[in-house]
Protein backbone atom coordinates (compact mmCIF):
# COMPACT_ATOMS: atom_id res chain seq x y z
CA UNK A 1 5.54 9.12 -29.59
CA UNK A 2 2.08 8.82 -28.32
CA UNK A 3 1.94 11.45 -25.14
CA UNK A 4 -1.54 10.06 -23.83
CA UNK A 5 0.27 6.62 -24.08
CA UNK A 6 3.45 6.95 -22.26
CA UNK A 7 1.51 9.22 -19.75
CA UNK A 8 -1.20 6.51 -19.18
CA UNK A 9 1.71 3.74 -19.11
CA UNK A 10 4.11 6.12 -16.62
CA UNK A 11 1.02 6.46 -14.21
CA UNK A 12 -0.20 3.05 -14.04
CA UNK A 13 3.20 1.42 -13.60
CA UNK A 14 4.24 4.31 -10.83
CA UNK A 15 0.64 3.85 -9.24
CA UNK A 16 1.86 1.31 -6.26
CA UNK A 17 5.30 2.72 -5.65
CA UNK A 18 3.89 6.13 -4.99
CA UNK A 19 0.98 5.10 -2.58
CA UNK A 20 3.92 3.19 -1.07
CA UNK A 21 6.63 5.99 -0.98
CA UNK A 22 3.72 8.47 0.43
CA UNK A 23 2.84 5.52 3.46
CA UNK A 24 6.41 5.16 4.74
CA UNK A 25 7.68 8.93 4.03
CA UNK A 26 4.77 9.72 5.81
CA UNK A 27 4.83 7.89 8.59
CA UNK A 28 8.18 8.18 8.99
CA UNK A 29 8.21 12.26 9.41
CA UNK A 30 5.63 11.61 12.21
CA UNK A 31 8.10 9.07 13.55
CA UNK A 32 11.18 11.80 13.52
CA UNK A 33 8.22 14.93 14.89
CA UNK A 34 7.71 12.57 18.01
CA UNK A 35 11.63 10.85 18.18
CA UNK A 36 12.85 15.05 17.39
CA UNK A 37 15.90 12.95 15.87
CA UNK A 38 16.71 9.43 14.88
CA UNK A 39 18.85 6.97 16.16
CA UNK A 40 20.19 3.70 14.11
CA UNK A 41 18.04 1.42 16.64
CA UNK A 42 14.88 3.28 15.62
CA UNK A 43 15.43 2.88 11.56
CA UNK A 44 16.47 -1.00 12.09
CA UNK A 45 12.89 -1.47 14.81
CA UNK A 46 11.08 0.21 11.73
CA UNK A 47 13.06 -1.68 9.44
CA UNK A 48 12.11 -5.01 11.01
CA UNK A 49 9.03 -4.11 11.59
CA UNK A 50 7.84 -3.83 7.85
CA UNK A 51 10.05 -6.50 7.26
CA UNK A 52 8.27 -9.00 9.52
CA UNK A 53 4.50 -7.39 8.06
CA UNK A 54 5.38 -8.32 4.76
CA UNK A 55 6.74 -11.80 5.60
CA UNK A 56 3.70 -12.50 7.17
CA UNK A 57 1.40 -11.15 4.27
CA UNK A 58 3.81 -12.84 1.96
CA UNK A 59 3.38 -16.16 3.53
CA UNK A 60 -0.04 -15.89 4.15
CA UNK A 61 -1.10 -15.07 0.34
CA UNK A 62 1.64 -17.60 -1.26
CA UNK A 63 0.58 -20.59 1.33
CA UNK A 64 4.60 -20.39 1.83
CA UNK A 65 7.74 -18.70 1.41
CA UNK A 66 9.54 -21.74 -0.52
CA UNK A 67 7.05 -21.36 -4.21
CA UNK A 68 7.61 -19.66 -7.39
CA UNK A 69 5.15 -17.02 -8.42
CA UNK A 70 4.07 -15.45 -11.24
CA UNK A 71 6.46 -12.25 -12.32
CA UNK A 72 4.56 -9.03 -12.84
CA UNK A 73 0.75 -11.17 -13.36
CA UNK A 74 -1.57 -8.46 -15.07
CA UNK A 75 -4.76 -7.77 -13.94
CA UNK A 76 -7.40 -4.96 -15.24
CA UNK A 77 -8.33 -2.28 -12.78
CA UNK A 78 -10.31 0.80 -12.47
CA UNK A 79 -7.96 3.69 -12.95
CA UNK A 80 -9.93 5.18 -9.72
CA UNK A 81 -8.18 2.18 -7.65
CA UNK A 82 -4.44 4.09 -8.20
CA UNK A 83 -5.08 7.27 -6.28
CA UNK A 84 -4.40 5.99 -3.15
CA UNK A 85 -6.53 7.39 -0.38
CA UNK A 86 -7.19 4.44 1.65
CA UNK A 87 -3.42 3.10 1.56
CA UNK A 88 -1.60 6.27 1.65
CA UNK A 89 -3.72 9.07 3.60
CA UNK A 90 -5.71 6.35 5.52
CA UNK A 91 -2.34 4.47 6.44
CA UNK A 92 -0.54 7.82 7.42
CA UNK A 93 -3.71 9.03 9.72
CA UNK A 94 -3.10 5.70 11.49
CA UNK A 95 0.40 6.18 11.78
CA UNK A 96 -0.42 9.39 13.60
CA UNK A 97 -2.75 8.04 15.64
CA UNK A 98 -0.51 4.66 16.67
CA UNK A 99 2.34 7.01 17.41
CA UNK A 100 0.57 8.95 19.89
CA UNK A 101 -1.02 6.59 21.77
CA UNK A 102 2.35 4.72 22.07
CA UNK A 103 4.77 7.38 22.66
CA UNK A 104 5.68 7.59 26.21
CA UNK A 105 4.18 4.16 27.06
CA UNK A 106 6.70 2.46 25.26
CA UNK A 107 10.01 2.29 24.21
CA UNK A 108 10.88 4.23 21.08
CA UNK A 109 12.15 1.55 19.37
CA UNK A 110 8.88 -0.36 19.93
CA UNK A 111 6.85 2.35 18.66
CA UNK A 112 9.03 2.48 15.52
CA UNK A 113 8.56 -1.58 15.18
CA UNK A 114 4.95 -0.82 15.40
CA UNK A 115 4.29 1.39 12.82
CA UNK A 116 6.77 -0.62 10.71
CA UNK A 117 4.77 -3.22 11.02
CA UNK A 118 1.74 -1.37 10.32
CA UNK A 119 2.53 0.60 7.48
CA UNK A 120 3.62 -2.53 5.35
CA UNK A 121 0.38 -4.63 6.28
CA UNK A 122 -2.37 -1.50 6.50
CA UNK A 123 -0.61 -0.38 2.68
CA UNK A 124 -1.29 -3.63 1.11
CA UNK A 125 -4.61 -4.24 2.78
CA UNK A 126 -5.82 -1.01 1.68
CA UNK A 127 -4.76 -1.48 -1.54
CA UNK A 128 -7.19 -4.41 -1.92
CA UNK A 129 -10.03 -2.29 -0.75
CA UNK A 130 -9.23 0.08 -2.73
CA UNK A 131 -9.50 -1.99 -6.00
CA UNK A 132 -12.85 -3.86 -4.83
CA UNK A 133 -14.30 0.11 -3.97
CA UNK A 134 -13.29 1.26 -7.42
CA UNK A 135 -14.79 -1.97 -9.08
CA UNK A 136 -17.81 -1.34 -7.18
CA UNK A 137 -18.15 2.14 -8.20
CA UNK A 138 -17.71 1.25 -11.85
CA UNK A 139 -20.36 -1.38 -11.59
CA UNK A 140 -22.87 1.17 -9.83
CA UNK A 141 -22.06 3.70 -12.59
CA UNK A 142 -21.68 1.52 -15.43
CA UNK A 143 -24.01 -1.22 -14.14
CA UNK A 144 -21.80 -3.65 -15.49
CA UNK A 145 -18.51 -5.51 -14.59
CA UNK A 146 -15.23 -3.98 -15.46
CA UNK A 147 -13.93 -5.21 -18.78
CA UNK A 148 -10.24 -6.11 -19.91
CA UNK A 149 -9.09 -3.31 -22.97
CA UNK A 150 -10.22 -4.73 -26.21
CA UNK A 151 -12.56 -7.07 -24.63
CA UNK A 152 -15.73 -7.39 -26.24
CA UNK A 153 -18.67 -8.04 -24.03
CA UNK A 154 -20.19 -10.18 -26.38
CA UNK A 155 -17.91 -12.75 -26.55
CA UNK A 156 -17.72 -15.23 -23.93
């Protein structure tokens, strides 16, 4: 078994699912600081709240909702674009901040929907700045573009 390997592979494929799990769990214990406990309304306004966000995003990006799509379509990044600070901290911080302003202005439920709603579009949005920041980086430090593994730069 090749450690470095399987480490490298683990990270990369864990990379989104983390920044993910860190955005909701996050946002979700400043939910239950402000709500002190949760009711079932307040998980299903969440709920539908990231469920609308990613519709939307979904049906933006795909031009639809009735196309097929590639399955798990690999694209080279720079390993600095799977830490996550943008889309996990950055997302969080606005949770916070969204939460606040809302609660006691609103119903609960609505401030639930609206970090719902947040987290799954702000995650995903970040994510994308995230990569273009970490391919700009590389090109600054490397002064060139980033490469796919066993790519050689002289060939076309």
């Amino acid at each position: 078994m090749d450690a470095r390997y399987t480490l490298k592979r683990n990270i990369s494929d864990e990379s989104l699912a983390y920044g993910f799990t860190l955005s909701v769990w996050g946002s979700g214990a400043i939910l239950l600081d402000f709500a002190g406990a949760v009711k079932a309304e307040y998980a299903v306004a969440f709920g539908f709240g990231a469920i609308i966000s990613f519709g939307l995003l979904t049906a933006f990006v795909f031009n639809s909702l009735l196309e097929h799509y590639e399955i798990q379509a690999r694209q080279t990044r720079v390993v600095a674009s799977m830490i996550h600070v943008l889309g996990a901290v950055l997302n969080v911080a606005v949770s916070y901040l969204l939460t606040v302003y809302l609660w006691g202005k609103v119903f609960p439920e609505a401030v639930f929907f609206v970090v719902g709603l947040h987290v799954m579009a702000t995650y995903n949005l970040m994510l994308l700045v995230e990569i273009l920041l970490s391919e700009r980086l590389y090109r600054f430090f490397r002064g060139t573009e980033p490469q796919s593994p066993g790519h050689n730069a002289s060939e076309p």
